[in-house]
Structure formats: structure tokens, C-alpha cells
N, C-alpha and C. Protein backbone atom coordinates (compact mmCIF):
# COMPACT_ATOMS: atom_id res chain seq x y z
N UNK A 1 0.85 -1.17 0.00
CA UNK A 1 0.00 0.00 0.00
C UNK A 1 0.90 1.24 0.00
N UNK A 2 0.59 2.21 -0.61
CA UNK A 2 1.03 3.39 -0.83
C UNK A 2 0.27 4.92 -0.43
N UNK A 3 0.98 5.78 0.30
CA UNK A 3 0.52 6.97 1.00
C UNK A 3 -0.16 7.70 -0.07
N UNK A 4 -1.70 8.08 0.06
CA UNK A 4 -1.61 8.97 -0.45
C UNK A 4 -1.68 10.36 -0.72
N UNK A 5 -0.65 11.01 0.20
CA UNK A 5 -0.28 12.26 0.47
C UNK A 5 1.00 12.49 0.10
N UNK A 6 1.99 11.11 0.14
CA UNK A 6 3.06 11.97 -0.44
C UNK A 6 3.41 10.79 -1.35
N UNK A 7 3.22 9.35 -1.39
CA UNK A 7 3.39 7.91 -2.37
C UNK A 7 4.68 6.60 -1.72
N UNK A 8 4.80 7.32 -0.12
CA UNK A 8 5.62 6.29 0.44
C UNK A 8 4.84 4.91 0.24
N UNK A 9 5.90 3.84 -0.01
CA UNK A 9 5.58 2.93 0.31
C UNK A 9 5.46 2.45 1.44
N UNK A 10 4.15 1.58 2.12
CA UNK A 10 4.01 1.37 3.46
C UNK A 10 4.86 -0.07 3.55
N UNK A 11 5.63 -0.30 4.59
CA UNK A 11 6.24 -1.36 5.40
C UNK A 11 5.08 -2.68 5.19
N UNK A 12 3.84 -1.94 6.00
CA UNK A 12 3.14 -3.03 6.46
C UNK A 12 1.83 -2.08 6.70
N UNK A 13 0.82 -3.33 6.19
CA UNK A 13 -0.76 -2.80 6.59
C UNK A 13 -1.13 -2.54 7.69
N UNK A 14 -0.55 -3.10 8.31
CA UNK A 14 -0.71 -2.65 9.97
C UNK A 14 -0.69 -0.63 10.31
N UNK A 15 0.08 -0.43 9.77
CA UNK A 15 0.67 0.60 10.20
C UNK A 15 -0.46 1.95 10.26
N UNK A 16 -0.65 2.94 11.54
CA UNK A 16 -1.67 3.77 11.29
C UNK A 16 -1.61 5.16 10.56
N UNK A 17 -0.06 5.31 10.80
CA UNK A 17 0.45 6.75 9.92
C UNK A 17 1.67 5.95 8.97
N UNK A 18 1.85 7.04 8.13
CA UNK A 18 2.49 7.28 7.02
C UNK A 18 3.65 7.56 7.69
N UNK A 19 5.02 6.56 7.43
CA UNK A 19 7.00 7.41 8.43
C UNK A 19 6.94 8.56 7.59
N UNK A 20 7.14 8.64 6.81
CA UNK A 20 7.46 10.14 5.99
C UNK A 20 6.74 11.44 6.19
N UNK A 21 5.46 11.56 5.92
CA UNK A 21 4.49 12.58 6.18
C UNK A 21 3.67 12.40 7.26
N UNK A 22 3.63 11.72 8.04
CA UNK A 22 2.28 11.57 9.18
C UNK A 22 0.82 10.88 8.80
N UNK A 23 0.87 11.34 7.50
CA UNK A 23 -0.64 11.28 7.27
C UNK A 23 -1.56 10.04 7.94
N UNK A 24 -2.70 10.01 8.39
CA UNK A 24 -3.33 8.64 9.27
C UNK A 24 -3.56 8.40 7.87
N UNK A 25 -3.25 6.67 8.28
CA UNK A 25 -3.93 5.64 7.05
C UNK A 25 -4.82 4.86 7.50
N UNK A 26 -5.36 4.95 8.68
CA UNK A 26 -6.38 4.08 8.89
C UNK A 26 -7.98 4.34 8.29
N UNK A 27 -8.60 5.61 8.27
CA UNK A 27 -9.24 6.01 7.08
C UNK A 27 -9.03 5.13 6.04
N UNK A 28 -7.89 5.24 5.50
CA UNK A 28 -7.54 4.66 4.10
C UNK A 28 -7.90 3.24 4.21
N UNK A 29 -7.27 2.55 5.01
CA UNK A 29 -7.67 0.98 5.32
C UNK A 29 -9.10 0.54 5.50
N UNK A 30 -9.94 1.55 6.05
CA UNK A 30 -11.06 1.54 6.28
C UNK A 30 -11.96 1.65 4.79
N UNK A 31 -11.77 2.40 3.80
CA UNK A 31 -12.31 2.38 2.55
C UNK A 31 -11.81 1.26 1.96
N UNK A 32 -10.47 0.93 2.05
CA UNK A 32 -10.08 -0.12 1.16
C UNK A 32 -10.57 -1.66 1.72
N UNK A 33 -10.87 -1.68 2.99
CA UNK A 33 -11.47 -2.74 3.70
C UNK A 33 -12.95 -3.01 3.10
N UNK A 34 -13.75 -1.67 3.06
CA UNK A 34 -15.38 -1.64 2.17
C UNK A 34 -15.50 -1.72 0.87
N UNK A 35 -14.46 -1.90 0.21
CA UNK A 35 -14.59 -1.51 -1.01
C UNK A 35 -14.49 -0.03 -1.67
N UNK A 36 -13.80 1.01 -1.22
CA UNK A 36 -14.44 2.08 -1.27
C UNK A 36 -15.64 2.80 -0.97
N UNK A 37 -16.34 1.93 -0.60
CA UNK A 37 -17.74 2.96 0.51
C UNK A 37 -17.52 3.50 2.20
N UNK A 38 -17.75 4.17 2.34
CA UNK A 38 -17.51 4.82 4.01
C UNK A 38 -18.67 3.84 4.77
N UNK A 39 -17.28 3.34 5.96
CA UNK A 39 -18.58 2.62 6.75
C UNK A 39 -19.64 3.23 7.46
N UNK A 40 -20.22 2.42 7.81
CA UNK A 40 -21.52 3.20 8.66
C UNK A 40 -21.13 2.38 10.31
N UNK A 41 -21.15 3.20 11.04
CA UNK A 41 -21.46 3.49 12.49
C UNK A 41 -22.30 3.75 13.14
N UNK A 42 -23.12 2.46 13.74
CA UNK A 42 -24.70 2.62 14.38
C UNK A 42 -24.08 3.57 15.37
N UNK A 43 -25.05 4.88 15.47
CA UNK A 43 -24.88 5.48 16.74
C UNK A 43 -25.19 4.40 18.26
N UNK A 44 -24.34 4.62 19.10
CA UNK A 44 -24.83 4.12 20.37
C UNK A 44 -26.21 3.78 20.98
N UNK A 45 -26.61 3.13 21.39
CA UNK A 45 -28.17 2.86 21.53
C UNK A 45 -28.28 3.28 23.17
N UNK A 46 -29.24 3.54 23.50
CA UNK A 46 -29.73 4.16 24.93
C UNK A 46 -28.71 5.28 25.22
N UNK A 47 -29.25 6.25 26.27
CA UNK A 47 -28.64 7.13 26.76
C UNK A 47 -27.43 6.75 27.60
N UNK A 48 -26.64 7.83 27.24
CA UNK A 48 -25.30 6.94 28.26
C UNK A 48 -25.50 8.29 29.13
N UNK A 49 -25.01 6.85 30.68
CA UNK A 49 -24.92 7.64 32.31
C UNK A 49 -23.63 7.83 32.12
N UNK A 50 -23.60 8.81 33.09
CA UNK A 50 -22.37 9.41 33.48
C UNK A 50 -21.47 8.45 34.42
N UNK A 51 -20.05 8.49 34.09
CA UNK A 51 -19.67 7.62 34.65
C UNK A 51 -19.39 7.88 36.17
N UNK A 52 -18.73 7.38 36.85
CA UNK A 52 -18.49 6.94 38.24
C UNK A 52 -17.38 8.14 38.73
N UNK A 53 -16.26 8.45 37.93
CA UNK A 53 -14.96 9.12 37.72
C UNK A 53 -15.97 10.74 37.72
N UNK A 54 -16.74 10.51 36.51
CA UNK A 54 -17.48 11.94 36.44
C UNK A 54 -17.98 12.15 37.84
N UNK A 55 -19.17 11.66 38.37
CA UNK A 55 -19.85 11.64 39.42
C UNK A 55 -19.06 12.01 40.73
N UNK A 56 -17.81 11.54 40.67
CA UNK A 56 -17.24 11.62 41.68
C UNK A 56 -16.60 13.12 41.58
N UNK A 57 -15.97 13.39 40.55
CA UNK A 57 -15.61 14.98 40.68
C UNK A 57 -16.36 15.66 40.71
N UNK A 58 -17.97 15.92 39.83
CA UNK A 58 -19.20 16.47 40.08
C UNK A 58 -19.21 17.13 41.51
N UNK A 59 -19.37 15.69 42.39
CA UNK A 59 -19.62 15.94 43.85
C UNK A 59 -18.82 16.44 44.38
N UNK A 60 -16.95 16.08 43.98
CA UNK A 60 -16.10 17.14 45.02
C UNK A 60 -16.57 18.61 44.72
N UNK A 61 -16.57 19.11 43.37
CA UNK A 61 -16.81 20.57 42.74
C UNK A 61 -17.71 20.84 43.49
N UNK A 62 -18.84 20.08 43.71
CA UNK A 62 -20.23 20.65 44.38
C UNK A 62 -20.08 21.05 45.80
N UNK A 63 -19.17 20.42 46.46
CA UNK A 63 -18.81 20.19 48.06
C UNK A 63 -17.47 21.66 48.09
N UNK A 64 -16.86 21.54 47.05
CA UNK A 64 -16.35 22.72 47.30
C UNK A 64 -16.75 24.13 46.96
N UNK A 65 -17.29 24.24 45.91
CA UNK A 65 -18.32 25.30 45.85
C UNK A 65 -19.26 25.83 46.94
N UNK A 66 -20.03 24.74 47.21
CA UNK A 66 -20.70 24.58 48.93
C UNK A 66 -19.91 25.22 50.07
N UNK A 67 -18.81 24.96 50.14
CA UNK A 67 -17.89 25.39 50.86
C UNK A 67 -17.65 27.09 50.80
N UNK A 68 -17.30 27.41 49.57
CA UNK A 68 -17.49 28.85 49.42
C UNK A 68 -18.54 29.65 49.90
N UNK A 69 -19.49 29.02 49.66
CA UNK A 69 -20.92 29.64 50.03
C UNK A 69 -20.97 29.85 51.35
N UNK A 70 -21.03 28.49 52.13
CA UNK A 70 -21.30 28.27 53.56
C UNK A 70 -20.76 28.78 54.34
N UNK A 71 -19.17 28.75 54.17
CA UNK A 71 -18.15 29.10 55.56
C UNK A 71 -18.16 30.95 55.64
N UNK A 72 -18.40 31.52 54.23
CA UNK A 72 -18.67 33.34 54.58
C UNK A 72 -19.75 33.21 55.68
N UNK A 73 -20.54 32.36 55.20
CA UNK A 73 -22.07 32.13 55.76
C UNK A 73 -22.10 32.09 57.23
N UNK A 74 -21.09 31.46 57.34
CA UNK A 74 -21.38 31.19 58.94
C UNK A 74 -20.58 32.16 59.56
N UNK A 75 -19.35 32.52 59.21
CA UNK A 75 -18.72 33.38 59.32
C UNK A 75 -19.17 34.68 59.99
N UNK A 76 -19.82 35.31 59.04
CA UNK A 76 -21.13 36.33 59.28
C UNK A 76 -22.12 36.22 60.99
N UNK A 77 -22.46 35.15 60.14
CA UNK A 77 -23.52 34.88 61.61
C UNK A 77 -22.88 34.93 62.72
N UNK A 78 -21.42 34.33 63.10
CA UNK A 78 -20.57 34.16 64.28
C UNK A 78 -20.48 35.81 64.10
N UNK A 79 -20.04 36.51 63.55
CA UNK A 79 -19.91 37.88 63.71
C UNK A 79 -20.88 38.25 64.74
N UNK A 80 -22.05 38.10 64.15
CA UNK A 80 -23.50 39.23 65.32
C UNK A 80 -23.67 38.23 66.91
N UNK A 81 -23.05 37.25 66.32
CA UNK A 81 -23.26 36.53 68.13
C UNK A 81 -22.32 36.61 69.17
N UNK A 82 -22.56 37.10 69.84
CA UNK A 82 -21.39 37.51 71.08
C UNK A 82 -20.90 36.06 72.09
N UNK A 83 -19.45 36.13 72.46
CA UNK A 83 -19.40 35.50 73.40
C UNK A 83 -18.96 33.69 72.72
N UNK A 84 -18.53 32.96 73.38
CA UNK A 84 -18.64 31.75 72.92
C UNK A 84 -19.50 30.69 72.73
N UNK A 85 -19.65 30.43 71.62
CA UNK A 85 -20.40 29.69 71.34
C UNK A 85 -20.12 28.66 70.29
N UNK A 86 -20.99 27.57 70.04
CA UNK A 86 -21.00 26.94 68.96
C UNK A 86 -20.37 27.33 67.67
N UNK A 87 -20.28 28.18 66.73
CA UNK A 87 -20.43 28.26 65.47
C UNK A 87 -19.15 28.88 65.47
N UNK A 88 -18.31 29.27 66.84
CA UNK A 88 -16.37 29.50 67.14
C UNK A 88 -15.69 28.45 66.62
N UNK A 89 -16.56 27.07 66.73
CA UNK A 89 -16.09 25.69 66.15
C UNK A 89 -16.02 25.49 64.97
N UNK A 90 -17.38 25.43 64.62
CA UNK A 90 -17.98 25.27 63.45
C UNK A 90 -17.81 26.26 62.34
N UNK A 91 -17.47 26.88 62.17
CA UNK A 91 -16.98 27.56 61.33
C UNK A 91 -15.72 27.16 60.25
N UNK A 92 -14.42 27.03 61.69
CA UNK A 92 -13.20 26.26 61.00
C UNK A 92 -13.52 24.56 60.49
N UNK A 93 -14.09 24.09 61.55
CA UNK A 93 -14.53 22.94 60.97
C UNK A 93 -15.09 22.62 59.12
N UNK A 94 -15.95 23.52 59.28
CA UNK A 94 -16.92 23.51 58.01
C UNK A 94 -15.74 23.67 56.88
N UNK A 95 -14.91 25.31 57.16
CA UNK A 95 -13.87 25.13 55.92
C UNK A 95 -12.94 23.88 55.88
N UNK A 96 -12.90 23.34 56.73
CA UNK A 96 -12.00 21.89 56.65
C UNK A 96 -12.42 21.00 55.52
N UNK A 97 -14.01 20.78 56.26
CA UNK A 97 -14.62 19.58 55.88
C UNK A 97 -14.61 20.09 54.06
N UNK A 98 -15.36 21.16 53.85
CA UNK A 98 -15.78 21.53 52.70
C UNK A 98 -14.53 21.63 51.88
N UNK A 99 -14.06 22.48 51.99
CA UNK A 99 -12.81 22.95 50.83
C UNK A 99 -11.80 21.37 51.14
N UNK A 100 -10.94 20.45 52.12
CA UNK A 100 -10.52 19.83 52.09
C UNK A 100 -10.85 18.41 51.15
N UNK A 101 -12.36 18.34 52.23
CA UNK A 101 -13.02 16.89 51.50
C UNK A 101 -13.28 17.46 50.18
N UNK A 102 -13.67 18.94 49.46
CA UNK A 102 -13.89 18.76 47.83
C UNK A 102 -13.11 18.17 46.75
N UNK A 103 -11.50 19.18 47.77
CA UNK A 103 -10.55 18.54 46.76
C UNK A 103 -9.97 16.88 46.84
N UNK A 104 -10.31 16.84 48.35
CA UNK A 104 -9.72 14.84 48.28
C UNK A 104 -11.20 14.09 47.41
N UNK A 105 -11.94 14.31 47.42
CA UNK A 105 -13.05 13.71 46.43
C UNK A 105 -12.67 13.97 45.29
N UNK A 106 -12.47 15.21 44.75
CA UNK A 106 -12.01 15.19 43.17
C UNK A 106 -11.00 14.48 42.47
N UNK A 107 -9.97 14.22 43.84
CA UNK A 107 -8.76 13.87 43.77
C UNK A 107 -9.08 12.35 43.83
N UNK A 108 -9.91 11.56 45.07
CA UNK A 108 -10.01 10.32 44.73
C UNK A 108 -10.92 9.87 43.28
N UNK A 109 -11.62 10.42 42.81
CA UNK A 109 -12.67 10.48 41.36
C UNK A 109 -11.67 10.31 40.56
N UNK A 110 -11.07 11.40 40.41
CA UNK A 110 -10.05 11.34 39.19
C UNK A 110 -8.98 10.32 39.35
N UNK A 111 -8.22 8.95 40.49
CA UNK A 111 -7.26 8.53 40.58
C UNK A 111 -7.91 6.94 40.35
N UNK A 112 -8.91 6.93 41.44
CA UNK A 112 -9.28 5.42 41.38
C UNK A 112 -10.24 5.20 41.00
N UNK A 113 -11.42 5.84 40.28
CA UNK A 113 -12.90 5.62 40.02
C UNK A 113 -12.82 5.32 38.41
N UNK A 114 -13.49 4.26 38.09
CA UNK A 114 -13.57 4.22 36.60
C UNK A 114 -14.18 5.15 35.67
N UNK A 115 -13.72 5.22 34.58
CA UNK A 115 -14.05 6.31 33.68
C UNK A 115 -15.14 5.36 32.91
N UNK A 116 -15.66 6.22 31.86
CA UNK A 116 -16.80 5.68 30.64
C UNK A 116 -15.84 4.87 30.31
N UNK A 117 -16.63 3.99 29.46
CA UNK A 117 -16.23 2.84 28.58
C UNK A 117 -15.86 3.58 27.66
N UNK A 118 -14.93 3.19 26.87
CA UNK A 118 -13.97 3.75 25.35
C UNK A 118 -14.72 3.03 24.55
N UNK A 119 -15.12 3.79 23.58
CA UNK A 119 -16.11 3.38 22.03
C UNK A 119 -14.65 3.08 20.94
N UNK A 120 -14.86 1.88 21.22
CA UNK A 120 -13.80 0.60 20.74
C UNK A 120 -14.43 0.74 19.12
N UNK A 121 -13.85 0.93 18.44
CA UNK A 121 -14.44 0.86 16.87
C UNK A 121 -13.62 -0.25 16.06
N UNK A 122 -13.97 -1.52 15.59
CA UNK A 122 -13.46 -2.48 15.16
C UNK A 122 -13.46 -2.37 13.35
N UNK A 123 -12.69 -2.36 13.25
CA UNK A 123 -11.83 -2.53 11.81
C UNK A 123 -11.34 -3.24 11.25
N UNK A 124 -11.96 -3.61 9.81
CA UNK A 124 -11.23 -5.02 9.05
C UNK A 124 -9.63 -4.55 8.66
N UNK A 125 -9.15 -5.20 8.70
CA UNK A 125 -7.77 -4.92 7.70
C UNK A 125 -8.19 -5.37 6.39
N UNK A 126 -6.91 -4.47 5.73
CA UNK A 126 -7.26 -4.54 4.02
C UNK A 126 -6.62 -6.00 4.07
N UNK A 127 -6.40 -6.93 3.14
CA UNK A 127 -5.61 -7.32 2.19
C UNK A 127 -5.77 -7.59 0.93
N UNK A 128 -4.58 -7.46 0.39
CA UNK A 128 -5.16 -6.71 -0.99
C UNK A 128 -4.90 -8.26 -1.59
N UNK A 129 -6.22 -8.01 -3.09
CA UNK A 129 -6.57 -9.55 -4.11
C UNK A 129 -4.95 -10.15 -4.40
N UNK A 130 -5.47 -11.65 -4.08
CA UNK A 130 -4.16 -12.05 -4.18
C UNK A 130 -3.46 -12.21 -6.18
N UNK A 131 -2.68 -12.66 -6.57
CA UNK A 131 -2.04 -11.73 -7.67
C UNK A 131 -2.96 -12.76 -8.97
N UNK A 132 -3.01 -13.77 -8.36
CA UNK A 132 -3.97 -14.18 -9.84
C UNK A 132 -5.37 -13.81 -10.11
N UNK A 133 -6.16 -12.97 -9.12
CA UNK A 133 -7.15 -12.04 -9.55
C UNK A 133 -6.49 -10.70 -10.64
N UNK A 134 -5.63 -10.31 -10.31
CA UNK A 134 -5.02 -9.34 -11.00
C UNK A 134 -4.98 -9.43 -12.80
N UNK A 135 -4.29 -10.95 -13.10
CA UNK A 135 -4.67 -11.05 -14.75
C UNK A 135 -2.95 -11.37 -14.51
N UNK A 136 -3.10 -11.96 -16.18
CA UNK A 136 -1.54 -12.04 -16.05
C UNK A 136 -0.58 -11.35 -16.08
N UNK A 137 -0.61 -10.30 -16.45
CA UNK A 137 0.32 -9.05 -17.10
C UNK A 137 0.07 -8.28 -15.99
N UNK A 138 0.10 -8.30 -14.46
CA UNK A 138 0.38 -7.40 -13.85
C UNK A 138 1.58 -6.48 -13.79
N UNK A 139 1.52 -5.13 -13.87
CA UNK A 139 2.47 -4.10 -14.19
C UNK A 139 3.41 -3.84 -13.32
N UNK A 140 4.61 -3.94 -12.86
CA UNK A 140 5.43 -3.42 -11.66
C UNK A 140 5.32 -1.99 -11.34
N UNK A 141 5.30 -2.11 -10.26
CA UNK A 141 4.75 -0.30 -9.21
C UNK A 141 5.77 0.70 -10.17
N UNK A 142 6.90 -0.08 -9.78
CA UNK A 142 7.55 1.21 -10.58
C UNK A 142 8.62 0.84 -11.81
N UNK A 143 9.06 1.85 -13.01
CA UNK A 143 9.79 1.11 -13.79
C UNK A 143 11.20 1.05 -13.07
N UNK A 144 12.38 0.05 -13.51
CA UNK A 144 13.45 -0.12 -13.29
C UNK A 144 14.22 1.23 -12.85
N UNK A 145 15.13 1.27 -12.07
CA UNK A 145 16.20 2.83 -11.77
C UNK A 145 17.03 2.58 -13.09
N UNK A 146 17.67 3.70 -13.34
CA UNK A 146 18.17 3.98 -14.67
C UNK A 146 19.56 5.39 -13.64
N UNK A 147 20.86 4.76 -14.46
CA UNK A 147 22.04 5.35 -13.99
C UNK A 147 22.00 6.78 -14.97
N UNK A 148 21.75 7.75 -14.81
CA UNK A 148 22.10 8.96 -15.49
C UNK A 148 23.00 9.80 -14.64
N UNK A 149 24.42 9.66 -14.70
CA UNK A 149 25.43 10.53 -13.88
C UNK A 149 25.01 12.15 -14.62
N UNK A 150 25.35 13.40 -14.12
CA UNK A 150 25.05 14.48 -14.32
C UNK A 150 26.45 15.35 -15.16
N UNK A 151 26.21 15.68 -16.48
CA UNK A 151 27.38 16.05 -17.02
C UNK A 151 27.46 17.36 -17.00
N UNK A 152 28.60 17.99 -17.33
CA UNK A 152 28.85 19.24 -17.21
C UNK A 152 28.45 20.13 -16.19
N UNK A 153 28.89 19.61 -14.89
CA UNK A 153 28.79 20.10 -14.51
C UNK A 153 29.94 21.13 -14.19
N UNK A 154 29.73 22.27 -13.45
CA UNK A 154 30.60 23.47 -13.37
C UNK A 154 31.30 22.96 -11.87
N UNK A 155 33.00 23.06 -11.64
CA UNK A 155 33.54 22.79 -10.34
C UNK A 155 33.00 23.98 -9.65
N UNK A 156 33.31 23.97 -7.99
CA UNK A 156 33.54 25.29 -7.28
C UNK A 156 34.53 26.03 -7.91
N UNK A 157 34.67 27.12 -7.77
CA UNK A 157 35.30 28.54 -7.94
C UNK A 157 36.43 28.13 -6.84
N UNK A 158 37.45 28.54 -6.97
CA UNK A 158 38.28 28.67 -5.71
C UNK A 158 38.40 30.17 -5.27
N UNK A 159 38.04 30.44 -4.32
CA UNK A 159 37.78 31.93 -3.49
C UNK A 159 38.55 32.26 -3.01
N UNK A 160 39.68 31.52 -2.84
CA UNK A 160 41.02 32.09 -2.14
C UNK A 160 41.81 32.90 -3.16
N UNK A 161 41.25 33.44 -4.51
CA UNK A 161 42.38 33.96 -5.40
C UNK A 161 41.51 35.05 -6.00
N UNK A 162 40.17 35.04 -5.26
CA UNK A 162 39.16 36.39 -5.87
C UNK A 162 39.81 37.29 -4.65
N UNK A 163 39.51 38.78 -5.93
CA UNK A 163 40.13 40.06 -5.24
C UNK A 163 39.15 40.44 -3.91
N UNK A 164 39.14 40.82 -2.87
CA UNK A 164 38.08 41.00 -2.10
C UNK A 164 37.84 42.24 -2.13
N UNK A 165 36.42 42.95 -2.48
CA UNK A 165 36.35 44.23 -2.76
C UNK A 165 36.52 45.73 -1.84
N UNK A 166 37.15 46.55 -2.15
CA UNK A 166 37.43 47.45 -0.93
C UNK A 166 36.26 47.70 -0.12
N UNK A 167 36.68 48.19 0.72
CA UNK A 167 35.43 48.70 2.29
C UNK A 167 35.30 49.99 1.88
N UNK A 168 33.61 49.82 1.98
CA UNK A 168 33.18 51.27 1.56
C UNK A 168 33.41 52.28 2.77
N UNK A 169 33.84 52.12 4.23
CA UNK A 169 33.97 53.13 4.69
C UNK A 169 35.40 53.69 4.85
N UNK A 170 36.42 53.11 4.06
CA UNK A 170 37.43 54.02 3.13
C UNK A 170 37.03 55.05 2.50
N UNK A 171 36.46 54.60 1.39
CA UNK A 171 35.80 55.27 0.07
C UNK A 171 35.06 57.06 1.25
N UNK A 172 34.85 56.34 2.21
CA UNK A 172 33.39 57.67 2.86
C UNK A 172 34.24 58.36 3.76
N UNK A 173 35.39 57.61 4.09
CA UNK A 173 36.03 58.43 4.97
C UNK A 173 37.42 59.55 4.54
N UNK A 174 37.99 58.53 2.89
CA UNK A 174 38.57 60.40 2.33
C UNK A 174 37.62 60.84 1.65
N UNK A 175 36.41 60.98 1.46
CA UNK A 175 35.52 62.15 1.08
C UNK A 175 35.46 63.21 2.21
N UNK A 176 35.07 62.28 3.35
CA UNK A 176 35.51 63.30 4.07
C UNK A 176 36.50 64.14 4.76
N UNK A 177 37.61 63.73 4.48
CA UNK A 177 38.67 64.37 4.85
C UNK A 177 39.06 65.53 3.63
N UNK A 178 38.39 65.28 2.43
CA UNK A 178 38.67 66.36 1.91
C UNK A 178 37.93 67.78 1.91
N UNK A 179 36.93 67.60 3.04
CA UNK A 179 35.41 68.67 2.98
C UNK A 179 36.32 69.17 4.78
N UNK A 180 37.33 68.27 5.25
CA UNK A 180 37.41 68.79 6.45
C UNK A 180 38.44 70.21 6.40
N UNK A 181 38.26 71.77 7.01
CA UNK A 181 38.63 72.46 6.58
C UNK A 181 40.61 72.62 7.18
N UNK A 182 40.54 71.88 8.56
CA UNK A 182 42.04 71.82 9.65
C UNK A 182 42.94 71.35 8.38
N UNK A 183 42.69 70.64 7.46
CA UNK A 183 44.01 70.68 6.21
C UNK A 183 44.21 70.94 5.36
N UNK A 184 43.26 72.57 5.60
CA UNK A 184 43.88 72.88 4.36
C UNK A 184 44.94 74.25 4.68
């Protein structure tokens, strides 16, 4: 099989990009697997739940957000109440629980909780008709290499024997010595 973005030859059908240019060939394998028609892909059937991984950061975000809200909240209220009481506790507590537990929930969601299932898309490989479908006179990919050495060509110059041209700020500097008036 051959790229067609730039005409490397591929190693092997296996392969998903092109070494030379990048280009993905699995597209390509995929038409050449159908015959040239684009497959079709039943969309997914039933609604998909959210996974477990989601759910779980959902809830830290929610618990820490909560947190924002609540602890001004109480904050406040301990303000207008004099004296010791309850909510001297509860206050620090709450930012613990809230802002701490949001981020260790997000943090356990995202480390150990499973994610969605990956939409696995299964693909034939090509292989291409074996050579006696072809006919007898199958054509070789490419014609034979052919030796054409390059004639006449011109050597380098040798540069060690060119004159090197004077510096123009010679040239600018007796102009000006002749406009300067101390010699004359």
C-alpha cells in the first residue's frame, strides 16, 4: 500500500500513519477494507450515564463550591453573636470539611474511580486480491532505476584567489577628509 499524500511505500498494513508525512492511514484501510464505501457506524443505543470518575468529581466541585458559600455564611452569623459559642467551632470545621473533603473527592474520582467505557471501533484490515485475480500481465509499481550521472557540470570557484572588494567606509572616509577644513 502506498501513501496517499506523499506515495511512500508502506512497510506493512498494519501501520496507522504514514514514516514520511504523518498522514493517518487508517481512514484509508477503512475504505479499502469496504470496497471504497464509508462505513456506517450505528450510533450508540440508549442514553449513556455518566460515569463513576465523572460523578465523583461532580460531587467534590459541588462540596467545594458549597464550601465557598457556607463558611462566609457562617462566618457572618458568628460575627452578630457575642461571646462563645458553637459556630467558634464550626466555622473552622466547616472550611476543613468543605474545601478539604472537595478537593480529596475530586482527587479520589479522578485517581481510582472508573471512567466511561472507550467506544472501541473495530476494523477489518485490508488485504489486498491475491495476484492471480489481478490477470496475467500485472504491471510493476515502478519502472526499473536507470544510472544517469550528471554532465557538465561546473567545479567550485576557488575563493582564495578572488580580489576582495574594498570597504566602503574608506571610500566615505577620504571624502571626508577632503570637505574637512584643519588641512587645508
Amino acid at each position: 500500500m502506498y501513501c496517499p499524500q506523499c506515495g511512500q511505500q508502506q512497510v506493512s498494513d498494519s501501520l496507522r500513519f504514514c514514516s514520511r508525512c504523518g498522514f493517518p492511514l487508517e481512514g484509508v484501510l477503512q475504505l479499502l477494507g469496504t470496497g471504497g464505501a464509508l462505513p456506517f457506524y450505528p450510533p450508540a443505543s440508549g442514553p449513556r450515564d455518566m460515569s463513576a470518575r465523572r460523578k465523583g468529581v461532580r460531587q467534590g466541585a459541588a462540596l467545594f463550591l458549597a464550601g465557598a458559600v457556607m463558611v462566609p455564611v457562617l462566618g457572618v452569623i458568628n460575627g452578630f453573636t457575642h461571646g462563645p459559642n458553637l459556630l467558634d467551632i464550626l466555622v473552622p470545621l466547616a472550611a476543613i470539611i468543605f474545601f478539604v473533603g472537595g478537593l480529596m473527592r475530586m482527587l479520589f474520582a479522578a485517581l481510582f474511580e472508573e471512567g466511561a467505557p472507550r467506544h472501541h471501533i473495530v476494523t477489518n484490515s485490508y488485504a489486498p486480491p491475491p495476484i492471480s485475480q489481478l490477470g496475467p500481465h500485472a504491471p510493476a509499481a515502478l519502472p526499473l532505476a536507470q544510472n544517469n550521472p550528471a554532465t557538465g557540470w561546473r567545479s567550485r570557484p576557488i575563493t582564495s584567489e578572488i580580489r576582495q572588494p574594498s570597504s566602503v567606509t574608506e571610500n566615505t572616509t577620504r571624502l571626508l577628509d577632503k570637505d574637512d577644513p584643519a588641512n587645508r
